[in-house]
Protein backbone atom coordinates (compact mmCIF):
# COMPACT_ATOMS: atom_id res chain seq x y z
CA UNK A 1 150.61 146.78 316.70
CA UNK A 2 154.34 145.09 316.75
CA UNK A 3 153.30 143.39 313.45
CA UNK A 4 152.75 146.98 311.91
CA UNK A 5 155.61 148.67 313.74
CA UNK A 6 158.06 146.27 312.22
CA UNK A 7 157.00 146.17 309.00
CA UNK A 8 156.70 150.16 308.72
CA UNK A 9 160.95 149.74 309.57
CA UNK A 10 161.78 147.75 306.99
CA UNK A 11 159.86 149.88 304.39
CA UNK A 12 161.72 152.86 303.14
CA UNK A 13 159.72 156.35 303.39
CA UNK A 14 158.74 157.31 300.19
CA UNK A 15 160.50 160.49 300.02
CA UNK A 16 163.50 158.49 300.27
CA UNK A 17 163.11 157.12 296.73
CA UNK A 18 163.99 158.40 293.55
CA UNK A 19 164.54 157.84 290.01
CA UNK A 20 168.10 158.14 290.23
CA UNK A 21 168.86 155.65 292.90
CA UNK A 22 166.66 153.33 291.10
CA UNK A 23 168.73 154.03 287.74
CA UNK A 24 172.08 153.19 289.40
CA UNK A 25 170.39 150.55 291.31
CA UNK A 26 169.29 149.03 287.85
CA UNK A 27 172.59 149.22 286.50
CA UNK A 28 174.20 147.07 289.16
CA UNK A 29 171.84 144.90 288.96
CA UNK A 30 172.19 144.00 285.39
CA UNK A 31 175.87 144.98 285.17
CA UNK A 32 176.16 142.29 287.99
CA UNK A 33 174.08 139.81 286.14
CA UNK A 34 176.17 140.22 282.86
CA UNK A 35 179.39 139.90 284.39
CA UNK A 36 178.64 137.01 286.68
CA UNK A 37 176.75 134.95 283.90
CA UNK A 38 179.71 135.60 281.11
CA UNK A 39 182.69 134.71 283.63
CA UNK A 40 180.53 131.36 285.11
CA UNK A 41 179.71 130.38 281.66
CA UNK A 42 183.00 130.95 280.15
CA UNK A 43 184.37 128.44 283.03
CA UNK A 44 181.85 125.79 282.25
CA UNK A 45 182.40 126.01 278.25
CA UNK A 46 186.29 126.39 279.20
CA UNK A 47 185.92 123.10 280.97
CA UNK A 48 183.89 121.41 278.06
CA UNK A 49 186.12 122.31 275.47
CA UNK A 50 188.65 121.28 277.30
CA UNK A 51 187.62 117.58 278.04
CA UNK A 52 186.67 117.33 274.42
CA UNK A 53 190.14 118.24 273.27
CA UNK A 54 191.74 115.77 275.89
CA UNK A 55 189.73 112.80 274.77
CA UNK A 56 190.71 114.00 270.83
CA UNK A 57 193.93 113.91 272.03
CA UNK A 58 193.77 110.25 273.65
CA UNK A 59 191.39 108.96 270.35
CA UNK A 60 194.43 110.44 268.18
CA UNK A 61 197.39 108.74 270.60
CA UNK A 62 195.76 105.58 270.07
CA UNK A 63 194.75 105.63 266.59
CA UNK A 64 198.80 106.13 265.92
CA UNK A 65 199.92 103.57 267.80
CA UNK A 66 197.35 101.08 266.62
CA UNK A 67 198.58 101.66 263.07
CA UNK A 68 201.78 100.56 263.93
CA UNK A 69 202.83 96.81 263.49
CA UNK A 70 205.41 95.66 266.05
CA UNK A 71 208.87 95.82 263.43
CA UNK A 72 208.27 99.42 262.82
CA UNK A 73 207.68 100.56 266.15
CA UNK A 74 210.89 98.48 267.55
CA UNK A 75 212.27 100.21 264.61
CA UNK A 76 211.00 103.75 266.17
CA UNK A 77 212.27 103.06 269.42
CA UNK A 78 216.13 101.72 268.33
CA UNK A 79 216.61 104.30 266.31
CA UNK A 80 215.57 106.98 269.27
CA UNK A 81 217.62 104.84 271.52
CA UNK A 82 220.73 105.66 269.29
């Protein structure tokens, strides 16, 4: 008897339902989805791209300054010095 008693509270009456409160129901519910997946993935692809362009930027840094020989970049830094 307590069983049934609390299950038949937690159950809506079926006059209570209706096609319109499951249509806006349905709407949230994906609208919520939508917005919630775009914003989370456009943080983790925000956060990839942006790792990938700071290692680019470190490869490129060190590619420059490998190609220099020791004259030229004393050279580079007397004549900013000046």
């Amino acid at each position: 008897m307590l069983r049934g008693a609390a299950l038949q509270s937690i159950v809506s009456h079926p006059a209570d339902n209706s096609f319109v409160k499951f249509g806006f129901l349905a709407i949230f519910h994906v609208s919520f989805f939508i917005f919630i997946t775009t914003i989370g993935l456009n943080i983790i692809f925000g956060i990839i791209v942006d790792t990938f362009s700071e290692l680019r930027d470190l490869k490129v840094g060190s590619a420059r300054s490998a190609s220099l020989c020791l004259p030229s970049t004393l050279a580079v830094v007397n004549s900013a010095a000046a």
